[in-house]
Protein backbone atom coordinates (compact mmCIF):
# COMPACT_ATOMS: atom_id res chain seq x y z
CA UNK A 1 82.28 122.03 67.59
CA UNK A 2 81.15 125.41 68.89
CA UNK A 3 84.80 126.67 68.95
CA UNK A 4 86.35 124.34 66.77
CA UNK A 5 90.42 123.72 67.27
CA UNK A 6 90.50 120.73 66.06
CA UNK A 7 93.34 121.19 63.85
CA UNK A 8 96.10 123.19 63.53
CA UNK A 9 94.27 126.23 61.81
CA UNK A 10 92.31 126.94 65.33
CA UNK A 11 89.74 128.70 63.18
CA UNK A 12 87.53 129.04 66.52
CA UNK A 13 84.60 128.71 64.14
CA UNK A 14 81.26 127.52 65.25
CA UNK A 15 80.38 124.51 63.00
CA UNK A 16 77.17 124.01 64.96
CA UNK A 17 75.68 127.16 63.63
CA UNK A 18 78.27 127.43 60.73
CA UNK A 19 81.50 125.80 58.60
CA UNK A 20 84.88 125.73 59.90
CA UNK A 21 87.95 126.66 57.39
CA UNK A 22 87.68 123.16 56.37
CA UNK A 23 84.31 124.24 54.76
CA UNK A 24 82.29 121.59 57.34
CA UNK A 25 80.07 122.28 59.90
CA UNK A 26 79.06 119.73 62.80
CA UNK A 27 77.48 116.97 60.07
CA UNK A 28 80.12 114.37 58.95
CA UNK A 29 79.78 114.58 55.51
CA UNK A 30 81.55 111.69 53.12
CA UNK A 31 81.71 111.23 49.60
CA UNK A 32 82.64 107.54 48.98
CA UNK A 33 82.72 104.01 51.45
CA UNK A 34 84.29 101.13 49.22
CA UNK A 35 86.79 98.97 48.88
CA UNK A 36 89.96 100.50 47.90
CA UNK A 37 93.02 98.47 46.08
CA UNK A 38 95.13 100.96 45.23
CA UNK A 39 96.65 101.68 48.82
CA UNK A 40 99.92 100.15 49.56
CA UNK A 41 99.94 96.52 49.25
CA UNK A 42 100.20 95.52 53.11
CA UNK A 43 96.89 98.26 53.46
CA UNK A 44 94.95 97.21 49.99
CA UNK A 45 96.13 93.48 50.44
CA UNK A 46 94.07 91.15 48.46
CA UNK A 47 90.55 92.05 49.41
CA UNK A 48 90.77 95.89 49.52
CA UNK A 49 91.12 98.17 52.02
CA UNK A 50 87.33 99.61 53.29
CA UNK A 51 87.96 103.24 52.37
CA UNK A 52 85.72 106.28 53.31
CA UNK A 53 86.47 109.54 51.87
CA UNK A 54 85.75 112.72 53.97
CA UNK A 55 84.22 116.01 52.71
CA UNK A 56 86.13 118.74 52.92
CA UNK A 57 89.84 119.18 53.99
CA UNK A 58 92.04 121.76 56.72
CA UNK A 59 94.48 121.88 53.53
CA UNK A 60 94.31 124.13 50.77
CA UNK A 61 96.34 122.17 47.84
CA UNK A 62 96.17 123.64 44.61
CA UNK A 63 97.14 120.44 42.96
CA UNK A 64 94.42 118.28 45.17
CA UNK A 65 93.63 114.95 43.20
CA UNK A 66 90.07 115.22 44.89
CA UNK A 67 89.37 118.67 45.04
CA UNK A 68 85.58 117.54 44.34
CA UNK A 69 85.13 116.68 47.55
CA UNK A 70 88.53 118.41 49.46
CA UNK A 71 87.73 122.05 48.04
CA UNK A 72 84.25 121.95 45.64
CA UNK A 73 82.21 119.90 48.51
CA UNK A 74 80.96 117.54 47.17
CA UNK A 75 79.58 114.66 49.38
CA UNK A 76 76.35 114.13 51.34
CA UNK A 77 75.57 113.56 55.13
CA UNK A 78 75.55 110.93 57.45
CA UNK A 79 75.34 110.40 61.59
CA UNK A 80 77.79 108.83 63.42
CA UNK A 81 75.19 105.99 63.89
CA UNK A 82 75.10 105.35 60.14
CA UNK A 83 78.91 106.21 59.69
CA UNK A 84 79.08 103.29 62.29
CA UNK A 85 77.31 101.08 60.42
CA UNK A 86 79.02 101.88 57.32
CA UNK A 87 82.25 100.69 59.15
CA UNK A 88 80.23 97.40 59.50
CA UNK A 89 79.26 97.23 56.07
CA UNK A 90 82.78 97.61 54.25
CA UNK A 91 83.90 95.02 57.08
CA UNK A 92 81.13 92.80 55.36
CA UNK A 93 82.41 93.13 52.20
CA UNK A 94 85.67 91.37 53.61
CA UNK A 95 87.97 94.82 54.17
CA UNK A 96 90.85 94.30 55.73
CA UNK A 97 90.67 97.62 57.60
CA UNK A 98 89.27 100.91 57.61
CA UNK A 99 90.61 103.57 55.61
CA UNK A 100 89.57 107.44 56.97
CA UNK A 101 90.56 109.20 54.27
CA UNK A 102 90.78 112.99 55.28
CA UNK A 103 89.26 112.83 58.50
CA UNK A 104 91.08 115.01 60.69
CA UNK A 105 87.92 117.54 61.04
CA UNK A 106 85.12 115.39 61.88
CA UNK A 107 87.75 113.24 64.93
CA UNK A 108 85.26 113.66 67.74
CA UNK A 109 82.78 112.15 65.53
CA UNK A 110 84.60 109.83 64.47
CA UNK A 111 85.73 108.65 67.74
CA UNK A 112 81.79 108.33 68.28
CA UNK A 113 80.74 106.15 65.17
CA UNK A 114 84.00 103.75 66.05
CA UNK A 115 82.86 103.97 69.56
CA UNK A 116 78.94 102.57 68.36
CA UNK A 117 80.63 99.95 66.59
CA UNK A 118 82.48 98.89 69.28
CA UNK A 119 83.06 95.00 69.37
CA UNK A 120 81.29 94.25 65.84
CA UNK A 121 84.41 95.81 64.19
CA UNK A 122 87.18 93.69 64.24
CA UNK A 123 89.30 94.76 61.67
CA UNK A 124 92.19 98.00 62.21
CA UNK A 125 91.35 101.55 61.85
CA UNK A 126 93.60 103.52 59.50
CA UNK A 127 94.17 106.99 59.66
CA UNK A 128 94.99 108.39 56.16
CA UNK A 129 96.00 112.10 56.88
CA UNK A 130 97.64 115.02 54.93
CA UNK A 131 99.55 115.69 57.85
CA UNK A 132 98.89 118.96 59.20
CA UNK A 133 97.32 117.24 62.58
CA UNK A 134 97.76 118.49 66.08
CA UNK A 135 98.87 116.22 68.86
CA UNK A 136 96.04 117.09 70.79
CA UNK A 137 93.77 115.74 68.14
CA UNK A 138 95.81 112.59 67.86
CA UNK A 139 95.72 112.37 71.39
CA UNK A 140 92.04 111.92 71.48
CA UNK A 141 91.68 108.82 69.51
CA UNK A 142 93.69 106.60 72.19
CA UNK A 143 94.33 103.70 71.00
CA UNK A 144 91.23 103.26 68.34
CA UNK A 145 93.59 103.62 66.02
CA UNK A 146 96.16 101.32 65.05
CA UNK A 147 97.65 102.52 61.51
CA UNK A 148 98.26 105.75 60.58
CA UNK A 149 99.08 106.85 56.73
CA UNK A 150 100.59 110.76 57.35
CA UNK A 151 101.91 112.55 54.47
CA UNK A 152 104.57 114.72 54.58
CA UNK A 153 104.45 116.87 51.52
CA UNK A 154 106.94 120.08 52.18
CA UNK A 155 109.79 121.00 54.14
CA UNK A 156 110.02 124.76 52.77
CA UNK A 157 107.55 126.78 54.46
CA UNK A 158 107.40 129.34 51.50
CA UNK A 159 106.52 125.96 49.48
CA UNK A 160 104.07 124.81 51.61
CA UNK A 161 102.35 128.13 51.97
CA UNK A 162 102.18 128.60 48.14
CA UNK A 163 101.06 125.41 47.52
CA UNK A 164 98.65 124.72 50.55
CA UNK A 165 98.41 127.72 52.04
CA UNK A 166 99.80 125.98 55.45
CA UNK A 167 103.23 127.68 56.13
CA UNK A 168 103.65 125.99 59.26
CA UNK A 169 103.29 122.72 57.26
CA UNK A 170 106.28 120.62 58.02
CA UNK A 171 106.53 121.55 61.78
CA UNK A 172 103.00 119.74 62.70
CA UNK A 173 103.82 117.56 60.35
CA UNK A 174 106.73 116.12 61.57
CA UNK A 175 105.54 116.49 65.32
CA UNK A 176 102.45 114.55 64.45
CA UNK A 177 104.17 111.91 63.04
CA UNK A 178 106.41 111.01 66.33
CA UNK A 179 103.09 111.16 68.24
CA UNK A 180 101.65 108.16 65.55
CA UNK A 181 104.53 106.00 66.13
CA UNK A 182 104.07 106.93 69.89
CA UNK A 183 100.22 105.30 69.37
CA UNK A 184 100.82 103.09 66.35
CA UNK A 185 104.30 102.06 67.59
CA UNK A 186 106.75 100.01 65.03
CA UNK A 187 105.53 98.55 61.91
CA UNK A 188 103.71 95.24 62.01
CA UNK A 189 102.86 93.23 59.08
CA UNK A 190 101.62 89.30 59.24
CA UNK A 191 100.75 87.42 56.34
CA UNK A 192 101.46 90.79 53.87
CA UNK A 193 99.12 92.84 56.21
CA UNK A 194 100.14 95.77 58.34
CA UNK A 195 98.00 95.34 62.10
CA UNK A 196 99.93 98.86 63.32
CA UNK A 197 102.57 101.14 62.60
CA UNK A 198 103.24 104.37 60.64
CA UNK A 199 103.69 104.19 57.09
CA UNK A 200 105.06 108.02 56.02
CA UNK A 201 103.92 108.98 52.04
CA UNK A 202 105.50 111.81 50.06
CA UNK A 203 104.54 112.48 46.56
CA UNK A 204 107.19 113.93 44.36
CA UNK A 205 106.08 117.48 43.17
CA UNK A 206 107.68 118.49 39.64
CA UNK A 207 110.74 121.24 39.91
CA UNK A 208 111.07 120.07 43.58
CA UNK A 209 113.02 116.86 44.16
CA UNK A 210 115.99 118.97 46.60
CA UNK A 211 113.29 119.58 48.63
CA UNK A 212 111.85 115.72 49.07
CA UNK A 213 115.83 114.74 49.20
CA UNK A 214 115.76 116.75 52.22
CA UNK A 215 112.44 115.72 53.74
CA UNK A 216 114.15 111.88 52.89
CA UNK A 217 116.67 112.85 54.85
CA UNK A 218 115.30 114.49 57.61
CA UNK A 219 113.48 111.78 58.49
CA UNK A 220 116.40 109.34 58.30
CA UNK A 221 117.90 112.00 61.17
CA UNK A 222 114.28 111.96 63.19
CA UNK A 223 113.85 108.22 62.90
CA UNK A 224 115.15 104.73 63.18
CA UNK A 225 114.93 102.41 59.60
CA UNK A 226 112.37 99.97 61.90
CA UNK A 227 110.29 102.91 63.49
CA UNK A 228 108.43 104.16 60.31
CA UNK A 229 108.15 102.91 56.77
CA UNK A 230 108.12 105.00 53.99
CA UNK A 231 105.95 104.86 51.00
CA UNK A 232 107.45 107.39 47.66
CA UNK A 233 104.62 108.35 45.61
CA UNK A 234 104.73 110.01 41.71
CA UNK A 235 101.54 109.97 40.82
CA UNK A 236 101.39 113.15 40.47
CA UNK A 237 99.11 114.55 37.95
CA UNK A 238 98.50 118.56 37.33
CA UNK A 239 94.71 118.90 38.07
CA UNK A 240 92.56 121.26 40.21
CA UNK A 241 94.87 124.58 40.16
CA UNK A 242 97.97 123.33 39.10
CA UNK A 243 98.11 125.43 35.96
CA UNK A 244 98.08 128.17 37.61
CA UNK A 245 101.56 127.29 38.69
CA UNK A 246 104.28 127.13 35.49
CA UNK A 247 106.55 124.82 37.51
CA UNK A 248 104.36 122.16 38.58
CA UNK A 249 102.32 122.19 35.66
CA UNK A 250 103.66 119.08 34.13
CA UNK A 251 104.45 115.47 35.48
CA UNK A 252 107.14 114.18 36.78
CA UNK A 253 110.39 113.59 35.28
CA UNK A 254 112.14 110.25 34.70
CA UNK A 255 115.65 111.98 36.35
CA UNK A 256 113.55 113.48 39.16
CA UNK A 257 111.76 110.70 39.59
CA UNK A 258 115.30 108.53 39.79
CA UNK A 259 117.07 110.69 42.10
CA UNK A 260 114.15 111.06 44.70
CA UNK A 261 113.73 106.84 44.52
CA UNK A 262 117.92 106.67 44.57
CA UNK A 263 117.72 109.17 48.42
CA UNK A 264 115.10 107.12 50.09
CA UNK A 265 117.42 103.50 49.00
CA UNK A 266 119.89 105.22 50.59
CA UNK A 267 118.19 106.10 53.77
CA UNK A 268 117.53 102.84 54.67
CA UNK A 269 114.03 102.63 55.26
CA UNK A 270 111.74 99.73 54.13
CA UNK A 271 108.50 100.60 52.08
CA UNK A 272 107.47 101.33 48.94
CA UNK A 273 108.36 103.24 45.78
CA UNK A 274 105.15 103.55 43.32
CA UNK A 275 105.43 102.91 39.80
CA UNK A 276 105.26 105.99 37.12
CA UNK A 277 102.63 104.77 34.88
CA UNK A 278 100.46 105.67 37.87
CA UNK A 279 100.40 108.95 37.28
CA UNK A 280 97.42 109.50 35.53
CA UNK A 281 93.94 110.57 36.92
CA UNK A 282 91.91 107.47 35.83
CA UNK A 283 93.45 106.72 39.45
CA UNK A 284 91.26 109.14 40.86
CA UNK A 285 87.59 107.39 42.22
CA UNK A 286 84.03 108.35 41.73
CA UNK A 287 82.54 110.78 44.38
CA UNK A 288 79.37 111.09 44.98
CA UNK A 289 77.12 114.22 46.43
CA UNK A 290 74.08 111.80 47.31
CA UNK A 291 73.96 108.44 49.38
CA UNK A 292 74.17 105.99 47.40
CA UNK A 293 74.24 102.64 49.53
């Protein structure tokens, strides 16, 4: 944490005296710890998957459905002790896993607070990432985790640096994600619950469906149809700074929609295609800047 690298910005900042580009010094912050049912259904199953949001964010996306916490900071502090425990708690509450939203920047103390629980948690760790991860980062959780939720949002690196200001975007991102299936290995799912595997999400952005046709097909170059699943999300919703931007301020379109959902069938791979009606920002949970539990 003195000369943070932790992801692929290598800001070099010291987050024990100061914050990172992420905006987060040494203190894991977090802004929610419930159960979650709007995941995929083999993550959310029938219980709800125990989901902790993460302050902060290594992304800059001007569209960001929780730019509260991901840009505004919102969220309050916690140790790895009591992040630890919260692990515990949402295990309690009969979570079938446990859902790091965002967590790429606080890793090493993440690795601690699973490390506390140790044999009390039972249930798998998901890592729920934008993407832009380095392998060395990855690298450092071992085998603590055993599902990994990457998106991969761009392939154009003019797109991904307008967007997210992350023009090397698609090149970690794509790296990263053969170093999950290295860790997470093929897809497993028992009784309609994944226990490991990689399960790759792209959201449809609005005037850009030949770009995820070719992210859709990219992967169906980099990987085999039982390596990775693939979850298609349009639930986009123009919030945050999205107005700024003419061509993405809207939702998405029925024929954009279509085509993107008609690419993936072709490709292959098994997974998911979310419905349009939820694109809407009732979607989007309460945050919270004080502890609350």
């Amino acid at each position: 944490m003195s000369h943070c690298t932790v992801c692929p910005r290598e800001c070099g900042a010291d987050r024990l005296k100061g914050k990172g580009f992420c905006g987060e010094s040494r203190d894991v912050r977090i802004s929610r710890a419930e159960l979650h049912m709007w995941e995929e259904p083999c993550i959310s199953g029938t219980k709800g998957s125990g989901t902790v949001f993460f302050s902060g964010c290594t992304l800059r996306c001007c569209f960001c459905q929780n730019y509260e916490i991901s840009h505004q900071g919102k969220g309050f502090s916690i140790t790895e002790n009591e992040l630890a425990d919260t692990f515990i708690r949402l295990q309690s509450m009969g979570a079938h896993n446990i859902n790091l939203v965002n967590p790429t920047h606080f890793v090493p103390q993440i690795i601690k607070a699973i490390d506390i629980a140790g044999n009390d948690l039972k249930i798998p760790i998901v890592y729920n990432t934008g993407g832009y991860e380095k392998i060395e980062t990855l690298e450092m959780l071992g085998s603590r985790v055993k599902i990994f939720l990457p998106d991969l949002k761009y392939y154009d690196r003019e797109i991904s640096k307008k967007y997210s200001a992350a023009e090397n975007y698609f090149e970690k991102a794509i790296s990263s994600i053969h170093k999950m299936v290295e860790i997470a290995g093929r897809p497993d799912i028992e009784n309609g619950l994944m226990k490991n595997g990689v399960i790759v999400r792209h959201m449809i952005l609005p005037s850009h469906r030949q770009d995820s046709i070719k992210l859709i097909d990219i992967l169906s170059r980099e990987f085999s149809a039982d390596e990775i699943m693939v979850s298609l999300m349009c639930q986009y919703t123009p919030v945050y700074k999205a107005a700024e931007y003419k061509e993405i301020n809207r939702k998405l379109s029925s024929f954009e929609y279509r085509t993107v959902s008609e690419a993936l069938e072709r490709s292959g791979f098994d997974g998911f295609v979310q419905q349009r009606d939820s694109a809407s920002d009732e979607f989007i949970p309460v945050f919270y800047d004080k502890k609350y539990y």
